[in-house]
Protein backbone atom coordinates (compact mmCIF):
# COMPACT_ATOMS: atom_id res chain seq x y z
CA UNK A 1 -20.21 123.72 -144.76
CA UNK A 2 -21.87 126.98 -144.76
CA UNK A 3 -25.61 127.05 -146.43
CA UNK A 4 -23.88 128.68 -149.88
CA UNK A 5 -21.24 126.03 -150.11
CA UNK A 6 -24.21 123.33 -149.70
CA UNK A 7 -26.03 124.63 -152.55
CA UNK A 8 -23.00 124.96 -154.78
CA UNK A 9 -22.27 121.30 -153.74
CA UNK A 10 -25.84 119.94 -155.00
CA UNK A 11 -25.84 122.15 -158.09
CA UNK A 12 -22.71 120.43 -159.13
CA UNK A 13 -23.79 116.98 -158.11
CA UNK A 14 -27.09 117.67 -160.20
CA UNK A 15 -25.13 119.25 -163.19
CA UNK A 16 -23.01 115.85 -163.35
CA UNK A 17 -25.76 113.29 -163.02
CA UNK A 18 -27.60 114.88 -165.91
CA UNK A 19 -24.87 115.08 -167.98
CA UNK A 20 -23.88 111.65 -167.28
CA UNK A 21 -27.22 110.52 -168.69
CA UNK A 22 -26.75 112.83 -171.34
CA UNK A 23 -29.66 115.32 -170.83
CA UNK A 24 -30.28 118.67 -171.07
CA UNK A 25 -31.45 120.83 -168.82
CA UNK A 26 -35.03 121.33 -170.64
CA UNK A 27 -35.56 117.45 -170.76
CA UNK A 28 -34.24 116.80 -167.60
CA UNK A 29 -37.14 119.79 -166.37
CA UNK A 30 -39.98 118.24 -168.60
CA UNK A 31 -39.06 115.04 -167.21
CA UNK A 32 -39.20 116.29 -163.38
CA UNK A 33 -42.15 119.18 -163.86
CA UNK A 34 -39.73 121.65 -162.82
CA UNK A 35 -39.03 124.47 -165.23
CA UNK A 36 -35.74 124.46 -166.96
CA UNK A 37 -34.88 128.17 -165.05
CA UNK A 38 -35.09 126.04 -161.66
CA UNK A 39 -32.93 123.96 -163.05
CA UNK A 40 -30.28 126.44 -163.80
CA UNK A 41 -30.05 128.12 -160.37
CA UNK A 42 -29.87 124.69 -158.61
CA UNK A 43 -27.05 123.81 -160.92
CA UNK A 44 -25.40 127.38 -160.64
CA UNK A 45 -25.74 127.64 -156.80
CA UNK A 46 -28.10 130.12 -156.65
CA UNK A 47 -30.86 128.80 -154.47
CA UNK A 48 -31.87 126.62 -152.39
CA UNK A 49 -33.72 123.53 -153.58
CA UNK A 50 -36.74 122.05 -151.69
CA UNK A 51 -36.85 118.82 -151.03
CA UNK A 52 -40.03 117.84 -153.29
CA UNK A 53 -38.00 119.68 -156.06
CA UNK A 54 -35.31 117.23 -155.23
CA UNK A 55 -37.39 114.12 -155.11
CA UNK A 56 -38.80 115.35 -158.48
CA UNK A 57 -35.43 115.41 -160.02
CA UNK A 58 -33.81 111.95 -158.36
CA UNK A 59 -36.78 110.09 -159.44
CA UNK A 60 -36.56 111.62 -162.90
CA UNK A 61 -33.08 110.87 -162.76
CA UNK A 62 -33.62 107.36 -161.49
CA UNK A 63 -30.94 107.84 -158.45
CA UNK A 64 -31.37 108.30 -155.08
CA UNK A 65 -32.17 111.17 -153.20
CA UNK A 66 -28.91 110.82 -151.03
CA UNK A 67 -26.60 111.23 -154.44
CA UNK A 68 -27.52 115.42 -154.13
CA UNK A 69 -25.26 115.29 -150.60
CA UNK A 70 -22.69 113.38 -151.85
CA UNK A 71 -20.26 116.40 -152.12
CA UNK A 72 -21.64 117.76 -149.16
CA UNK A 73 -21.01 114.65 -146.87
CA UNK A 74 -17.10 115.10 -145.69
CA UNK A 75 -14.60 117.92 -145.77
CA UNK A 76 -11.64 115.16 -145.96
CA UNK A 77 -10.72 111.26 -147.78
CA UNK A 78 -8.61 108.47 -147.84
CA UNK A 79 -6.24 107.51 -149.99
CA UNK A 80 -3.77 104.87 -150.07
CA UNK A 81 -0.48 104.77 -152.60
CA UNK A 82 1.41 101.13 -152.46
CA UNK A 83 4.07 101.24 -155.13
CA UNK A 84 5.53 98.08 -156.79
CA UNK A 85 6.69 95.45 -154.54
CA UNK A 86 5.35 97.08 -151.15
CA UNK A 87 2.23 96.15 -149.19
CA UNK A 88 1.91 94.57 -146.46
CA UNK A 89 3.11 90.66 -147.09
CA UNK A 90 1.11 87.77 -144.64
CA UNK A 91 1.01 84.27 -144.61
CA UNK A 92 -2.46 82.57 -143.94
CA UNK A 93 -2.18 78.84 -142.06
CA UNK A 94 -4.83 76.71 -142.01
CA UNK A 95 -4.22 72.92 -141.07
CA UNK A 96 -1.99 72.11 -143.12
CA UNK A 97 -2.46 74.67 -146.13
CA UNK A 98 -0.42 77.98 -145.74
CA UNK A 99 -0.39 80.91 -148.75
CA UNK A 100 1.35 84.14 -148.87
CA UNK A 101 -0.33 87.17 -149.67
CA UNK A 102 -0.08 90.54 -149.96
CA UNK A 103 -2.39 93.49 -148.58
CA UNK A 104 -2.49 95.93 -151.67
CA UNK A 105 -5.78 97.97 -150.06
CA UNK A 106 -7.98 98.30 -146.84
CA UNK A 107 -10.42 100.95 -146.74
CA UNK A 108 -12.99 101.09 -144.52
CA UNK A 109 -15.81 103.81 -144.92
CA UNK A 110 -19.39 104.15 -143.36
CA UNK A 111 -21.18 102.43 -146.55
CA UNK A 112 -18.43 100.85 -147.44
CA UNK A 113 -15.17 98.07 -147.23
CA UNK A 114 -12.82 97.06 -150.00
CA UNK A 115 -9.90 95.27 -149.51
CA UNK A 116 -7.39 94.17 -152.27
CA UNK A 117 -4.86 91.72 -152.08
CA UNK A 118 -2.31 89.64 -154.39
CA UNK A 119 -2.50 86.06 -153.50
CA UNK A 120 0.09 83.10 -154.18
CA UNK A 121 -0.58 79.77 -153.87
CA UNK A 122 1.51 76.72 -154.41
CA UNK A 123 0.44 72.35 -154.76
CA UNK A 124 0.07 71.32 -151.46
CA UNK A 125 -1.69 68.07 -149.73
CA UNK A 126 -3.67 70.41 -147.44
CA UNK A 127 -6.88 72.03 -148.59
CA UNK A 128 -7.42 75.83 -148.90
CA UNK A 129 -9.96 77.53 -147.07
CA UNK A 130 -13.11 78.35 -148.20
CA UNK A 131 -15.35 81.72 -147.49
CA UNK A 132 -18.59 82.48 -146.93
CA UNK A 133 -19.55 86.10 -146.88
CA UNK A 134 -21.31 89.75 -147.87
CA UNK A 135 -20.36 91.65 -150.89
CA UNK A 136 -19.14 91.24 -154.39
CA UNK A 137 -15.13 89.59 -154.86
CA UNK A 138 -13.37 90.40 -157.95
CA UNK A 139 -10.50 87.86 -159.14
CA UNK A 140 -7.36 88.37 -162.20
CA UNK A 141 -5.43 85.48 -162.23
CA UNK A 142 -1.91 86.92 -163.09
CA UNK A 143 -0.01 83.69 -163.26
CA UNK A 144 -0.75 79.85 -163.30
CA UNK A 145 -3.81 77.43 -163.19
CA UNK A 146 -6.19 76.25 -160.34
CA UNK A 147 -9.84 74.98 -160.06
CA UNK A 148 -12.44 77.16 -158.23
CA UNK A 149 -14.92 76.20 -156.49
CA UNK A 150 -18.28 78.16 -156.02
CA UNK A 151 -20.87 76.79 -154.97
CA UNK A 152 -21.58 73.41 -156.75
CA UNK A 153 -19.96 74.55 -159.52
CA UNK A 154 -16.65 74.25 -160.05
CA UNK A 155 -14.09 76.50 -162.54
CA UNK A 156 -11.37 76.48 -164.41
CA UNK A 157 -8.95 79.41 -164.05
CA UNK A 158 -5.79 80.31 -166.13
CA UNK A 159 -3.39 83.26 -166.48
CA UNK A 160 -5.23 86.19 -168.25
CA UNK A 161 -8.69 84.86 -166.63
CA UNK A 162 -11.43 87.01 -164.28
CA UNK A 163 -13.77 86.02 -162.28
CA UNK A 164 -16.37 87.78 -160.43
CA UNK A 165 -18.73 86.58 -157.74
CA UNK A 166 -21.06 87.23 -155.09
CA UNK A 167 -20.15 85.94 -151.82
CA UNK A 168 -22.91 84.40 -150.36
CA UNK A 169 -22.31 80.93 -152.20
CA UNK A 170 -19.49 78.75 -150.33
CA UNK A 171 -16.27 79.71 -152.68
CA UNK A 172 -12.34 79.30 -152.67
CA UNK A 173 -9.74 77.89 -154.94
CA UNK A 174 -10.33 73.79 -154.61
CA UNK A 175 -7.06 72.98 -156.40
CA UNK A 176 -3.41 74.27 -157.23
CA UNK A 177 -2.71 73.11 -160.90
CA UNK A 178 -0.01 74.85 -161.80
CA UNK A 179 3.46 74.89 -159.21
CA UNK A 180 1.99 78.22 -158.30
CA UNK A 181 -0.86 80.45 -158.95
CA UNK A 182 -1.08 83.77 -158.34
CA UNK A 183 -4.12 86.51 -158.15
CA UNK A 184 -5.37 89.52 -157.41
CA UNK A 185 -8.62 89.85 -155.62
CA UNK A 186 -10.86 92.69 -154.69
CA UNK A 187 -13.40 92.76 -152.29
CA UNK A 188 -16.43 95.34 -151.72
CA UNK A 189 -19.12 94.95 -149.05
CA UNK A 190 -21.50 97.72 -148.19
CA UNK A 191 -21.14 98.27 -144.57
């Protein structure tokens, strides 16, 4: 990016975030000790911000420095379209437990992984795995009933029910109540 493009890049980054907290460009100044003309030209491209004017503003702003770059990080992204009934369809064997799912998502960046996936399970003798990990998991359960375990506690899930977690506790569905039970689950880790 050339040095213009940069500056046009943080202005716009700035001009969001304030809005977002819904502030105007005077408060947001009083608030940083920046007067609200500085504040313009950052936000209309016109110069180039220093970086104590920066710090001023994240901390005022109660982000983090980096959130000014975001724009200004990559010229390309990732995207991934699955349409109804596609993905990418697996079956997961343990001993003697096997499930099908399907890979909705995989996307890997430098901060970041998420992964989604649609999950059906059916009553079985042999036990599901369990996980142990980094990150945050996300759970809808579209269809059926199943206890969850995380942890030492244990859960209860039914059609129309969400569950989120972190994944540092010892979790996994403990028992199939229903013939089947099926779910979506997300996963985000910071990289």
């Amino acid at each position: 990016m050339s040095d213009n493009q940069v500056d046009i890049a943080i202005g716009a980054s700035l001009k969001d975030m304030r809005e977002s907290r819904g502030l105007s460009a005077k408060a947001l100044a009083e608030s940083a000790d920046v007067s609200a003309a500085m504040i313009s030209r950052i936000e209309n491209g016109q110069v180039s911000p220093s970086i104590s004017t920066l710090s001023a503003l994240s901390e005022a702003l109660d982000m983090p420095l980096v959130s000014f770059f975001r724009e200004t990080a990559t010229d390309h992204v990732d995207f991934t379209h699955v349409k109804d009934g596609q993905g990418i369809h697996s079956t997961r064997i343990i001993d003697k437990h096997s499930h099908d799912f399907i890979n909705l998502a995989s996307h890997i960046r430098r901060d970041l992984g998420f992964e989604a996936h649609i999950v059906t399970m059916t009553k079985q003798e042999g036990r599901a795995p369990t996980y142990v990990g980094h990150g945050v998991v996300f759970m809808y359960v579209k269809e059926g009933e199943a206890k969850f375990q995380y942890g030492q506690r244990e859960i209860h899930l039914k059609e129309g029910d969400s569950l989120t977690l972190d994944c540092e506790l010892n979790h996994g569905i403990s028992e199939v109540l229903s013939d089947t039970f099926t779910f979506l689950t997300i996963k985000a880790e910071r990289r």
